[in-house]
Protein backbone atom coordinates (compact mmCIF):
# COMPACT_ATOMS: atom_id res chain seq x y z
CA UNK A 1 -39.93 8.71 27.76
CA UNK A 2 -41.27 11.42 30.27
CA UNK A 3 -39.72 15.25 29.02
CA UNK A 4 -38.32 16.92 32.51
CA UNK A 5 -38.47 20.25 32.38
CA UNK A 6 -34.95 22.23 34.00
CA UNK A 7 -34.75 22.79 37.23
CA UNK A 8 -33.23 26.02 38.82
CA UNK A 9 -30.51 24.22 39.15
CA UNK A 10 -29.82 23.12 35.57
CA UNK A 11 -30.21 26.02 34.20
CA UNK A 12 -27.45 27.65 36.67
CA UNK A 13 -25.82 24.72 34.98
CA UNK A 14 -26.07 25.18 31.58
CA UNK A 15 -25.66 29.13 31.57
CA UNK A 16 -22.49 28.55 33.67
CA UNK A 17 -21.00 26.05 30.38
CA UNK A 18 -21.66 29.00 27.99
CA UNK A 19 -21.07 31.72 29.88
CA UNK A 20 -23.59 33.11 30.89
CA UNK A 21 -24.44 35.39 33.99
CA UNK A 22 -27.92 35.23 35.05
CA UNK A 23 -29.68 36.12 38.43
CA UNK A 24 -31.82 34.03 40.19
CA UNK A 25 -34.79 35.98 39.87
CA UNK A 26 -33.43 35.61 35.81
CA UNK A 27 -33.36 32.03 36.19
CA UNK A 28 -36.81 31.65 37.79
CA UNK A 29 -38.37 33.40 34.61
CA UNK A 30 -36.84 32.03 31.87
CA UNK A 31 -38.08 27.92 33.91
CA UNK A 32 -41.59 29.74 32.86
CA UNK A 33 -40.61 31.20 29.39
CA UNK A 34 -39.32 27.67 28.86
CA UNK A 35 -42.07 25.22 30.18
CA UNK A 36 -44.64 25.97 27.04
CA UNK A 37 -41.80 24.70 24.57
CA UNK A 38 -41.25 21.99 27.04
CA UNK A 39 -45.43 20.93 26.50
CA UNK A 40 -43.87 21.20 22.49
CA UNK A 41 -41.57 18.17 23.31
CA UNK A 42 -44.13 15.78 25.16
CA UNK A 43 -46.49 16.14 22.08
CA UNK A 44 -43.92 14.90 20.08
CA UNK A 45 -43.29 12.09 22.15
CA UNK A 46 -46.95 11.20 21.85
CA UNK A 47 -46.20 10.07 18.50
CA UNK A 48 -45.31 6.48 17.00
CA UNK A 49 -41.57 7.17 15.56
CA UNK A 50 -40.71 5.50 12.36
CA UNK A 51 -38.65 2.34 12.17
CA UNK A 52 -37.35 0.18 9.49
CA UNK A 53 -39.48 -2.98 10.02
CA UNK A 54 -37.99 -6.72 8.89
CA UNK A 55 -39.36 -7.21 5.23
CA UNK A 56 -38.41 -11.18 5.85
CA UNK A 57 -37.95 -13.58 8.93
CA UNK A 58 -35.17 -14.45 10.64
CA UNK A 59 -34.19 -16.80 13.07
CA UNK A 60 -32.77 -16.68 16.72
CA UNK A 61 -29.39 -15.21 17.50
CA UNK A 62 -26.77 -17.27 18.91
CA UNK A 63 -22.76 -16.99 19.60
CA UNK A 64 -21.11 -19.88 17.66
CA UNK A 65 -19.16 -22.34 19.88
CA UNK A 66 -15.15 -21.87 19.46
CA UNK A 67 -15.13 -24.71 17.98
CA UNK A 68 -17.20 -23.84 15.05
CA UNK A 69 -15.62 -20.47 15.09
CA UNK A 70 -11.90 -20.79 14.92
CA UNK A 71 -10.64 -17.58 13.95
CA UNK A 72 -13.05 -15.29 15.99
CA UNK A 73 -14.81 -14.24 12.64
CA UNK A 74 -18.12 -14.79 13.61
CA UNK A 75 -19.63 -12.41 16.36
CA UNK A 76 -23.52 -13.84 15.87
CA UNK A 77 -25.24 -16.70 13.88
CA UNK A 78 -28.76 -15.77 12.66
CA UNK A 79 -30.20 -16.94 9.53
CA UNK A 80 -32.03 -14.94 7.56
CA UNK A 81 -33.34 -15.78 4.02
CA UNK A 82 -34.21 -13.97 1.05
CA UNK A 83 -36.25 -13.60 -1.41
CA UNK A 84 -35.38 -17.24 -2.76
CA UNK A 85 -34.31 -15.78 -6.27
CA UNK A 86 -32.43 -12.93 -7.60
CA UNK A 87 -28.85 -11.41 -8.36
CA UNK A 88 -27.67 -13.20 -5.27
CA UNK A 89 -29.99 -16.35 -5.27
CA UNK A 90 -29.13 -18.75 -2.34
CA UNK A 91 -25.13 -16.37 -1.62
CA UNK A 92 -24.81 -16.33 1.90
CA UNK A 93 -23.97 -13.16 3.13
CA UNK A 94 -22.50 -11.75 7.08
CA UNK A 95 -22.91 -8.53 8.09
CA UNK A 96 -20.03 -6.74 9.68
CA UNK A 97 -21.21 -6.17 13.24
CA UNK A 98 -21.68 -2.38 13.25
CA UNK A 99 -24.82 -3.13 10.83
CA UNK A 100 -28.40 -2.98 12.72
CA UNK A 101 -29.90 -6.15 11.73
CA UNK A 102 -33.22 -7.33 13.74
CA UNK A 103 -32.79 -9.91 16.42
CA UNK A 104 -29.33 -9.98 15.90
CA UNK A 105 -27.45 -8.24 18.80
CA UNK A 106 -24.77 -5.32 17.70
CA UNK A 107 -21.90 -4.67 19.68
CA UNK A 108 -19.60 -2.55 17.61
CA UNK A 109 -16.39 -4.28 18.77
CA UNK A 110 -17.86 -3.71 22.57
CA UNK A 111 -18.59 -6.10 25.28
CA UNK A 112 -21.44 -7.81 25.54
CA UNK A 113 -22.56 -6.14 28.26
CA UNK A 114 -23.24 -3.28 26.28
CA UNK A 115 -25.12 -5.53 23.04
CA UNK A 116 -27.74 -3.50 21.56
CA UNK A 117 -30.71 -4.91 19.95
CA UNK A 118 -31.51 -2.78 16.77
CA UNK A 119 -35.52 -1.97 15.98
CA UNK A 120 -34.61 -1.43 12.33
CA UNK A 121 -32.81 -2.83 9.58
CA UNK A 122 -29.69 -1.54 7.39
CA UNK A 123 -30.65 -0.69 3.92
CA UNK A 124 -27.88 -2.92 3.09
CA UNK A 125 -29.42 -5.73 4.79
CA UNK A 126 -32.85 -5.66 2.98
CA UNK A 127 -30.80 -5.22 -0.05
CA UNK A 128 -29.22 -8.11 0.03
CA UNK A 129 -32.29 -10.24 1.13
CA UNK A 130 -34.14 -8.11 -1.62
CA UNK A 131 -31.82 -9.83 -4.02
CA UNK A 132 -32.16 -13.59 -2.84
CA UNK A 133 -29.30 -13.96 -0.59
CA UNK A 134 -29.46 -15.35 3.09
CA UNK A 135 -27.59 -13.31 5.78
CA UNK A 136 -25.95 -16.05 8.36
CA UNK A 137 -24.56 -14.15 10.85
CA UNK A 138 -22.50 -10.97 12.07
CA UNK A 139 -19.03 -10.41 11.76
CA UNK A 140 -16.81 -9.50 14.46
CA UNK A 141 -15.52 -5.86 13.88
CA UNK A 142 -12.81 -3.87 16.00
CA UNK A 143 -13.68 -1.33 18.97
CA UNK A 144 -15.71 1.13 17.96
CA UNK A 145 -14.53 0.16 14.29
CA UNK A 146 -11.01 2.31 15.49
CA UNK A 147 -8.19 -0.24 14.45
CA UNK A 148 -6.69 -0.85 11.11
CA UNK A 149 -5.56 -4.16 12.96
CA UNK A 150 -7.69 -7.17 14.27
CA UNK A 151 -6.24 -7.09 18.28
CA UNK A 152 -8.57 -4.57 19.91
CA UNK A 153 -12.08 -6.45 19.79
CA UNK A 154 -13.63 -7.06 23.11
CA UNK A 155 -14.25 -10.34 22.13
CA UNK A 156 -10.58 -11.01 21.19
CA UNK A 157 -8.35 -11.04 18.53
CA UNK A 158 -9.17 -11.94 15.40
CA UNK A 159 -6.88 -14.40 13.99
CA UNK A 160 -6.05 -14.39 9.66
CA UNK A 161 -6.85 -17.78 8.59
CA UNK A 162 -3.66 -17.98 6.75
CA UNK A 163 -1.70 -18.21 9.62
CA UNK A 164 -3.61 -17.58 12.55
CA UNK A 165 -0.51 -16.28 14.80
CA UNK A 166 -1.36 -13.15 12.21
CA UNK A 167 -3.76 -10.07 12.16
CA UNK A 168 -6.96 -10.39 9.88
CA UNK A 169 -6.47 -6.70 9.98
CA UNK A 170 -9.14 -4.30 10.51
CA UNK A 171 -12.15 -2.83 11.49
CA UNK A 172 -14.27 -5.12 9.38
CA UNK A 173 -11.56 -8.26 10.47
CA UNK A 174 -14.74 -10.95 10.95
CA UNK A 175 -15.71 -10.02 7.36
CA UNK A 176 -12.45 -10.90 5.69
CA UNK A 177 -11.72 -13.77 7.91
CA UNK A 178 -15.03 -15.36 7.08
CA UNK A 179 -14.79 -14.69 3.57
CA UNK A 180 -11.41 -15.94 3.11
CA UNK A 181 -11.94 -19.28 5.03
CA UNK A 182 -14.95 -19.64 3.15
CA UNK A 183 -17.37 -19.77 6.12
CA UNK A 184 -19.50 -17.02 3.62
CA UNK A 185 -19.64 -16.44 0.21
CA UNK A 186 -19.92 -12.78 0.69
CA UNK A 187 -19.68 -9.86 3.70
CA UNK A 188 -20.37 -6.44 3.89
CA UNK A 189 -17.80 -4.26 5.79
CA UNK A 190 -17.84 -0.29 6.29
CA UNK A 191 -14.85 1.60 5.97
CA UNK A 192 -13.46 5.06 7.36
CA UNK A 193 -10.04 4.54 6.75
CA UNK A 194 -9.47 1.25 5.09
CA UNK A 195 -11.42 -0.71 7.28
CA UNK A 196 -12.40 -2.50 4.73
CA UNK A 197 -9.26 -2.79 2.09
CA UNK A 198 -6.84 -3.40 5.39
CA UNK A 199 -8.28 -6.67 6.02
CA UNK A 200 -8.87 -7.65 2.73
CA UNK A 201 -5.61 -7.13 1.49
CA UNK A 202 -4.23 -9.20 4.44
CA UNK A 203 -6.67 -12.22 4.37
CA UNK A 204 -6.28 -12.36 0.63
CA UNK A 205 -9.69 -11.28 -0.93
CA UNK A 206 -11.59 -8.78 -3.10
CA UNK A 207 -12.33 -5.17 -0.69
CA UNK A 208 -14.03 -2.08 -2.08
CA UNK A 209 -14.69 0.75 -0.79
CA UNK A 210 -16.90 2.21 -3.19
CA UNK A 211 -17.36 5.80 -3.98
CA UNK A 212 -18.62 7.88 -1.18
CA UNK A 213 -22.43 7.56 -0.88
CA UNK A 214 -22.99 4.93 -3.71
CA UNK A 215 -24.01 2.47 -1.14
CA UNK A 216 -26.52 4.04 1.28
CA UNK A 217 -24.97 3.82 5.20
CA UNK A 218 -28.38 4.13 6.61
CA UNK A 219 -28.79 1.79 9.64
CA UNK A 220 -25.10 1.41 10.57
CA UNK A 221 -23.17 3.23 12.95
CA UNK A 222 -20.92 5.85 11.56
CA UNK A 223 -17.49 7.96 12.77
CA UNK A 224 -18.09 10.74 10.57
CA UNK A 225 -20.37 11.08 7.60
CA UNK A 226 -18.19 12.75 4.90
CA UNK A 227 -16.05 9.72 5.63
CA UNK A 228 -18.87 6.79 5.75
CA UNK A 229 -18.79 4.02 3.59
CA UNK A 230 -19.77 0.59 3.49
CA UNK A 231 -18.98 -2.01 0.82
CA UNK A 232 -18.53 -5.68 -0.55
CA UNK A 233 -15.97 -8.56 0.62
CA UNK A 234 -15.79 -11.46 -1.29
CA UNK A 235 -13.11 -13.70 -2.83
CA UNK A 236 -13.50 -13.05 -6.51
CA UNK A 237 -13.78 -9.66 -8.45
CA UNK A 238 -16.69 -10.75 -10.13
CA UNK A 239 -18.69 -11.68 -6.81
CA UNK A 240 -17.29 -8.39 -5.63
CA UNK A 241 -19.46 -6.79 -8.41
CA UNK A 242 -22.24 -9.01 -7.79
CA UNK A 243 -22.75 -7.98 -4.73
CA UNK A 244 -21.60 -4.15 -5.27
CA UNK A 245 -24.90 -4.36 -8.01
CA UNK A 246 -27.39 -5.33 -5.58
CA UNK A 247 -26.06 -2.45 -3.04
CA UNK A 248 -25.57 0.80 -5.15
CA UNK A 249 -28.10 2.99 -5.29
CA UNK A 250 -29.99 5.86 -3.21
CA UNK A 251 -32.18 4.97 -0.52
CA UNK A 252 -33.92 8.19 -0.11
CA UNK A 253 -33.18 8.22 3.46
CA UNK A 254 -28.97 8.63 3.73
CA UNK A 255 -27.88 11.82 4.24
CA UNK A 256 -24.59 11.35 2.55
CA UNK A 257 -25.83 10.17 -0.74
CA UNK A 258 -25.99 13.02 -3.59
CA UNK A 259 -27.26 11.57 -6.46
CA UNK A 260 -25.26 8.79 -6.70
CA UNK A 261 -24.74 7.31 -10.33
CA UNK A 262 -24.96 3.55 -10.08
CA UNK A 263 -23.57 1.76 -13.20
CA UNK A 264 -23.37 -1.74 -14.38
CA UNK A 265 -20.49 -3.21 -12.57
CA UNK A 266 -20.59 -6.63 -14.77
CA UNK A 267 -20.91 -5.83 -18.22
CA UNK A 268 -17.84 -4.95 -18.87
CA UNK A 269 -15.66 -7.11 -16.52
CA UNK A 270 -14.26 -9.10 -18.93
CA UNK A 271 -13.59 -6.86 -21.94
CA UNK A 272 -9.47 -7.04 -20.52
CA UNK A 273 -7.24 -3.83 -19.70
CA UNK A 274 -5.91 -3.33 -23.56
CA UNK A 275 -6.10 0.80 -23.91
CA UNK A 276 -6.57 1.76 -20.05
CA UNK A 277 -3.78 4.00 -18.89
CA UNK A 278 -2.33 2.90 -15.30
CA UNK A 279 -0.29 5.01 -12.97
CA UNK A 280 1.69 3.38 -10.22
CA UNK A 281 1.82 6.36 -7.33
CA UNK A 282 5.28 6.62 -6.23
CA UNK A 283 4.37 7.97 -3.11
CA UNK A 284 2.01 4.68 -2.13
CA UNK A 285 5.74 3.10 -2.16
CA UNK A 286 8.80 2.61 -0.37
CA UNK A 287 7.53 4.75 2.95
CA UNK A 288 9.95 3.81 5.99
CA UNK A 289 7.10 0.58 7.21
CA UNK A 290 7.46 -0.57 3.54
CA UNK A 291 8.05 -4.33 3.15
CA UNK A 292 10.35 -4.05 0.23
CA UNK A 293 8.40 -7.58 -0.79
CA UNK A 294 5.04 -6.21 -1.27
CA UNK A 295 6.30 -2.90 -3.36
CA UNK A 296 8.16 -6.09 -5.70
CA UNK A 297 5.03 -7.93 -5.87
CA UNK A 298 2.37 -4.84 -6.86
CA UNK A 299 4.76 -3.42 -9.45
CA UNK A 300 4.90 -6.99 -10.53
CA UNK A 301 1.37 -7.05 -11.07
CA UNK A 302 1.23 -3.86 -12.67
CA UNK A 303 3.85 -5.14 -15.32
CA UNK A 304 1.61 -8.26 -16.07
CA UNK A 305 -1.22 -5.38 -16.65
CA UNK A 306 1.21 -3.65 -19.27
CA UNK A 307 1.83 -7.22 -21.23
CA UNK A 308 -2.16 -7.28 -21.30
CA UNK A 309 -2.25 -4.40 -23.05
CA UNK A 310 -2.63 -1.67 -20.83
CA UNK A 311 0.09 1.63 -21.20
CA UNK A 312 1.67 1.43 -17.26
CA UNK A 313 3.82 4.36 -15.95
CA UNK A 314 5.33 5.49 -13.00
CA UNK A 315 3.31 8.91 -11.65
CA UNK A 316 4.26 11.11 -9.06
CA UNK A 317 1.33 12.52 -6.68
CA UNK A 318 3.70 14.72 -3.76
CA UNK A 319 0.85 15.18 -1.92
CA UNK A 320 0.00 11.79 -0.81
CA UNK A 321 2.42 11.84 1.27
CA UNK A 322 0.05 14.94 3.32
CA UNK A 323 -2.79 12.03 3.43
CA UNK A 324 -3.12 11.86 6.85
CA UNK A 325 -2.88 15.56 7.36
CA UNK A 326 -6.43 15.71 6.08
CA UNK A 327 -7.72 12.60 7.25
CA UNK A 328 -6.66 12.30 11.03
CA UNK A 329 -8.12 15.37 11.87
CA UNK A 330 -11.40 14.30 9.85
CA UNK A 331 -11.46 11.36 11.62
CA UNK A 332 -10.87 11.87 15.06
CA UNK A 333 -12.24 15.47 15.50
CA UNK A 334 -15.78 13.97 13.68
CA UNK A 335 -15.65 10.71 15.43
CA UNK A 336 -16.18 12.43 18.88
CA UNK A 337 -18.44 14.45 17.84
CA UNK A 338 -20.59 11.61 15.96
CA UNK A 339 -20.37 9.11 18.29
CA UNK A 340 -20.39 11.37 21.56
CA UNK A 341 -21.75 14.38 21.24
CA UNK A 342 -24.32 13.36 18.39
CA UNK A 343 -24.70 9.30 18.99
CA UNK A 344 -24.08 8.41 16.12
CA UNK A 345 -26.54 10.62 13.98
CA UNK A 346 -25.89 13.07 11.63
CA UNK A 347 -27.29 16.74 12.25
CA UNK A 348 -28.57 19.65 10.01
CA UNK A 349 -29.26 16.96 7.35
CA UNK A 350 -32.80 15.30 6.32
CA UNK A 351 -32.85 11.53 6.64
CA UNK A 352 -33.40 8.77 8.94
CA UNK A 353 -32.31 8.64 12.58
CA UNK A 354 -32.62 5.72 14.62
CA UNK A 355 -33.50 7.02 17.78
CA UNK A 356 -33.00 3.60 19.36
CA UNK A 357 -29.30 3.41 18.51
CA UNK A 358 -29.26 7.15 19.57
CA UNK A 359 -30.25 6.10 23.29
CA UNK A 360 -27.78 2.95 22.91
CA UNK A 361 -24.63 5.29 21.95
CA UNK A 362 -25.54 7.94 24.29
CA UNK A 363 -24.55 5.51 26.74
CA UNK A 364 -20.83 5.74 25.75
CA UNK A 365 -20.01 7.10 29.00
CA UNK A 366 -20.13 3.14 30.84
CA UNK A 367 -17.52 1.59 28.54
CA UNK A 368 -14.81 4.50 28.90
CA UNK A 369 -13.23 2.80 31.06
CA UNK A 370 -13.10 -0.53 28.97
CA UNK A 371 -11.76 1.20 25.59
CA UNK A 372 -8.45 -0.06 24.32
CA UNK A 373 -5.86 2.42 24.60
CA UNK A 374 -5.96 2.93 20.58
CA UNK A 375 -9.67 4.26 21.08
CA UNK A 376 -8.61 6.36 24.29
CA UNK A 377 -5.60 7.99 22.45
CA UNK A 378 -7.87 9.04 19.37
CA UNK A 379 -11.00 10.43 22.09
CA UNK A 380 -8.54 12.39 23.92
CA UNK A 381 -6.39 13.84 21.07
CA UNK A 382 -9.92 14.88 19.39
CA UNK A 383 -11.34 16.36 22.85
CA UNK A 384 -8.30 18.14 23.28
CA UNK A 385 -8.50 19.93 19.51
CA UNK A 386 -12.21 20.86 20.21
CA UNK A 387 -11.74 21.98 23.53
CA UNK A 388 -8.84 24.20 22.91
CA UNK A 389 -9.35 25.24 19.10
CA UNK A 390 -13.06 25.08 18.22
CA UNK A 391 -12.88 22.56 15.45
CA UNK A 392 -10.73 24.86 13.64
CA UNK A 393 -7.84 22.21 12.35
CA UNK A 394 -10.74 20.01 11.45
CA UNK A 395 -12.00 22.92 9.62
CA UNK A 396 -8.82 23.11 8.53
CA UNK A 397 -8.42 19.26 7.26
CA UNK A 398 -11.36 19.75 5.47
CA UNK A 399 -10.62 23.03 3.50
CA UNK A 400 -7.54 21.15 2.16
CA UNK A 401 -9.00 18.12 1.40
CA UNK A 402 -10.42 19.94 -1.81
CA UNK A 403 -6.68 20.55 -3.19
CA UNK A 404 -6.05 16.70 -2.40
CA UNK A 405 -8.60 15.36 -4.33
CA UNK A 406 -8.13 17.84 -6.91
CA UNK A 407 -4.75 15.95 -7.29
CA UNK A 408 -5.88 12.60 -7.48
CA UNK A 409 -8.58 14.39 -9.83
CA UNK A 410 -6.44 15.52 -11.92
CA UNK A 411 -4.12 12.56 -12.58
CA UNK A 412 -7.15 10.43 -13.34
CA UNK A 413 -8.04 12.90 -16.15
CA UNK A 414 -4.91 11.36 -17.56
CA UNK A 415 -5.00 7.61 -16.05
CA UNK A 416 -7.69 5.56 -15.68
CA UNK A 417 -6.81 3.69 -12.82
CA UNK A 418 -3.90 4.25 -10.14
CA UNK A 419 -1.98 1.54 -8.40
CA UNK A 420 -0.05 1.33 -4.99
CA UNK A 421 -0.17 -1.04 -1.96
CA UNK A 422 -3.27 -1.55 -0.21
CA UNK A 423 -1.20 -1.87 3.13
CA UNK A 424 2.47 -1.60 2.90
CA UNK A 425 3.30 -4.60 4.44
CA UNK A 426 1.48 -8.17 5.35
CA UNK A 427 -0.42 -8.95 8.05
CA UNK A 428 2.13 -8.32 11.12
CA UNK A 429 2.33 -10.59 14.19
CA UNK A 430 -0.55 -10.68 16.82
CA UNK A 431 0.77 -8.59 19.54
CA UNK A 432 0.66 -10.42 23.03
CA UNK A 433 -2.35 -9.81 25.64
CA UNK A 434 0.08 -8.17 27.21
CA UNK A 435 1.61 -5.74 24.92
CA UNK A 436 2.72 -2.23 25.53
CA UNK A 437 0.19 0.54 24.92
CA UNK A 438 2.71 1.69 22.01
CA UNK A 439 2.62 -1.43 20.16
CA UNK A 440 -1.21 -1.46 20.22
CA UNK A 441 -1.54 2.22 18.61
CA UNK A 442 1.14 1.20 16.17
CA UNK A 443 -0.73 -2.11 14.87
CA UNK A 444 -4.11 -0.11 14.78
CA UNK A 445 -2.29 2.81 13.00
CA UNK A 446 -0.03 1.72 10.35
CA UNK A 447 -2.12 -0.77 7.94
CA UNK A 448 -3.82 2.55 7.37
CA UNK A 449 -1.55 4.69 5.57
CA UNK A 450 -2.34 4.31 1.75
CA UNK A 451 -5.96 3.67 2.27
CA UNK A 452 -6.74 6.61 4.65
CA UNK A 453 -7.12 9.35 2.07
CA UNK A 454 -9.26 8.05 -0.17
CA UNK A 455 -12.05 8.05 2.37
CA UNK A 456 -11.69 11.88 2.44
CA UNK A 457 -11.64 12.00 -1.38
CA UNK A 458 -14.53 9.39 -1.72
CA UNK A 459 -12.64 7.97 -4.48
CA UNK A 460 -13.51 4.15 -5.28
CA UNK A 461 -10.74 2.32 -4.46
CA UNK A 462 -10.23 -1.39 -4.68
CA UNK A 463 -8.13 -3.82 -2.58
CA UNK A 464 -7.46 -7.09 -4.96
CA UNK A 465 -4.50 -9.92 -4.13
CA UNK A 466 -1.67 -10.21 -6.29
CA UNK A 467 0.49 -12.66 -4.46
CA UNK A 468 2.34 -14.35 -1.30
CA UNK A 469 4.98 -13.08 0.94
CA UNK A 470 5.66 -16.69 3.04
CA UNK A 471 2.35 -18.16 3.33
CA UNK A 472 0.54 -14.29 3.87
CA UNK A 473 -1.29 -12.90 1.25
CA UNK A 474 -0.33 -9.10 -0.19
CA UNK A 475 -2.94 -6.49 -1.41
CA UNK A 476 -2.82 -4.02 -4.20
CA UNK A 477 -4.93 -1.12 -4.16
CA UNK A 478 -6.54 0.62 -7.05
CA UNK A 479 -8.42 4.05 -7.17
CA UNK A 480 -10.82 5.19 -9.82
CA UNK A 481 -12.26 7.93 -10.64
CA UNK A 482 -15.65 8.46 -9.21
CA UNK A 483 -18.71 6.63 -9.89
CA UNK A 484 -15.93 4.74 -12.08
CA UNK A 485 -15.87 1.61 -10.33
CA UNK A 486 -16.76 -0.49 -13.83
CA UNK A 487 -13.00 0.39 -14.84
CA UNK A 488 -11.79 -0.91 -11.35
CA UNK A 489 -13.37 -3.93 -11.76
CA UNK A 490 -12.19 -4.53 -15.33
CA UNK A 491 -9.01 -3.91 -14.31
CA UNK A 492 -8.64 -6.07 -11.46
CA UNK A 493 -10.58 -9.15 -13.33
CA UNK A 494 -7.82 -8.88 -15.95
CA UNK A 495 -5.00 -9.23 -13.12
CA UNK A 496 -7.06 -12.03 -11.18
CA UNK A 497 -7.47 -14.47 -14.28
CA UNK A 498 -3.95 -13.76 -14.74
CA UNK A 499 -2.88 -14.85 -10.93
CA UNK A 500 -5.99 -17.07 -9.93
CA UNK A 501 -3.81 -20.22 -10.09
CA UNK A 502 -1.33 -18.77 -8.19
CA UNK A 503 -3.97 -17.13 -5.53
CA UNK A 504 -5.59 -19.79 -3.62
CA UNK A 505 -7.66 -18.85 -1.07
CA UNK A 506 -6.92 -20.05 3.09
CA UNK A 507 -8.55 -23.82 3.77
CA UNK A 508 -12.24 -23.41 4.05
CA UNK A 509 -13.77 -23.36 7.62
């Protein structure tokens, strides 16, 4: 790419944006103080830049027929395979579609006008092949991975497989769909605000979002990185370990991992709940979109935990309820500045950048016009904040994130695992092509209002079914402490062996 250097007239430009008064006779000296850092810049370019190259072959992409792809799960077939043997010997696997994967196309919930062919592969993807499994495909994921419900894809809605006039919910809804209808044995979705633990609690399967930076994000596009997080999907707990095993770790190249402590996720799965202390978060219930059917049916749950031995009380956590005080502002506010001001790369943080999905996103500008009005609300609410108060409420958000999860911290010196809804109701209705512009903020919005704040907090926090409302599956949610996810898991093991005959998953595709 050939380095311009600024004309006169972009540097009236750019002193003009920052306020700055300069003469022309100003101008014309600074173009020469400037070109000898401009020579700087087309030496760099001269250099090879560093991908992630394929470590094994894949085949070509393709876009299923409808017919082979009834709920709008599957955004691209490719077949990759593995390593033959391993943790996840012969498990196929899909890869939510926000997840560079070589000679796969990514859209990111866009159309496919604006497909992007990755050079490099996800950590998460070599991880997986690393461990024996075969990747089949991409998962369809919502715009710009902005909805907590599955109606805002470019591709179209994605339908739950247990009734398909139903949300799959969202971002990562071609994950859970495909999981649930058995199409894959496994998925890996991202989360930011429940993306992944929405749609598993509605499709009826096994979501967590581990805690933040155990899994490395590297490779996949991000809305802010102290929110990142990516994760397993599968229909058991114990797969949901599996696969959590093969993923945890640093990569040496993430910015948001710290020196992550990976654990064993399997060795104690089985030992049963008997002397774990539970809390059941008040606050995670009867909120005024409450389906009075799914509070029933988790505190049901968490009473078959107490008659397995576990000590299960009732805990009050006020500040819940302030959730999205700290998290909407992290989100939004971050999001435009990732994804349009940055491209979807970190700054002022070592790691790797993918400069070929930086010149993809920095093309944002050509789909404006195409977002769904979810995506618009959130860009102009966020522009609007940084425009007129400097960042200073996300500043704000994230100065009192620390008393949040000092909260949470604190119960869970006292409890070892807390319980509430994953989503406080099932999966709600489609909403017509046609629908209002407030119904479509709504159905992105409110699946998101238990699972929000632990993506701020970057506690683990684990999505598992525990029964039916009609024929639609309901999710409970439990959080850990961090780097605790072995308790989740033993935890919700105990509660699954306890409903499996009463959990069946939807008819396989």
């Amino acid at each position: 790419m050939a380095v311009l250097s600024p004309t006169t007239i972009d540097l009236r430009g750019y002193a003009a944006a920052i306020g700055l008064e300069l003469s022309e006779t100003e101008i014309e000296e600074l173009r020469g103080l400037i070109e000898p850092t401009m020579d700087l810049y087309r030496a760099l370019d001269t250099f090879d830049d560093e991908i992630l190259s394929p470590q094994y072959p894949r085949g070509p992409a393709s876009v299923p027929p409808a017919e082979q792809n009834p709920h709008n799960g599957w955004s691209f077939r490719i077949r990759a395979e593995g390593a033959g043997s391993g943790l996840l010997g012969g498990r196929s696997v899909a890869l939510k579609d926000n997840i560079c994967f070589v000679g796969a196309p990514l859209l990111n919930g866009a159309a496919a006008a604006l497909e992007y062919l990755p050079e490099s592969d996800a950590t998460v993807a070599t991880r997986v092949l690393a461990h024996g499994a075969i990747i089949t495909g991409k998962a369809v994921c919502e715009y710009m991975c902005a909805s907590g419900g599955s109606h805002t894809s470019a591709s179209g809605p994605v339908r739950n497989p247990h009734d398909p006039a139903h949300m799959a919910g969202g971002s990562s809804s071609g994950c859970a769909v495909l999981v649930a209808s058995g199409a894959v044995d496994m998925a890996i979705g991202t989360d930011q605000g429940g993306s992944i633990r929405v749609p598993a609690s509605f499709c009826g399967i096994v979501g967590m979002k581990p805690t933040h930076g155990l899994v490395p994000y590297t490779g996949i596009i991000g809305i802010d990185p102290t929110l990142d997080h990516a994760g397993p999907m599968t229909l058991s707990v114990t797969d949901n370990a599996l696969l959590l095993q093969a993923l945890a770790g640093p990569d040496g190249l993430d910015p948001r991992q710290n020196a992550p402590r990976t654990g064993d996720y399997l060795s104690d799965i089985e030992v049963g709940v008997a002397g774990l202390r539970i809390g059941i978060v008040q606050e995670g219930f009867g909120l005024t979109i409450s389906d009075p059917v799914v509070d029933e049916s988790v505190r049901a749950a968490a009473a078959i935990l107490g008659k397995l031995g576990a000590a299960v009380e009732d805990v009050s956590i006020p500040i819940h309820a302030a959730g999205a005080l700290v998290w909407v502002p992290i989100t939004a506010e971050g999001a435009i500045r990732t994804l349009f001001q940055t491209h979807g790369l970190s700054t002022l943080q070592r790691g790797f950048y993918p400069v070929d999905l930086l010149d993809h996103l920095a093309r944002w500008r050509e789909s404006a016009n195409d977002w769904p009005v979810n995506v618009t609300a959130v860009a102009l609410t966020a522009l609007h904040m940084n425009e007129k108060y400097n960042g200073r409420y996300y500043a704000r958000a994230q100065n009192l994130l620390r008393k949040v999860a000092a909260a949470y911290d604190e119960m869970l010196s006292v409890y070892d695992v807390l319980v509430m809804p994953t989503t406080p109701m099932t999966a709600p209705p489609l909403p017509p092509a046609d629908a209002d512009a407030a119904t479509t903020v709504r159905l992105a919005s409110e699946p998101l209002t238990n699972t929000g704040v632990f993506d701020a907090t970057g506690h683990p926090a684990l999505s598992v079914p525990c029964g039916f409302s009609g024929a639609l599956p309901i999710g409970l949610m439990m959080i850990g402490r961090h780097y605790d996810e072995p308790t989740l898991y033993r935890a919700a093991r105990a509660l699954e062996k306890q409903l499996a005959p009463d959990m069946r998953p939807a008819s396989r595709q």
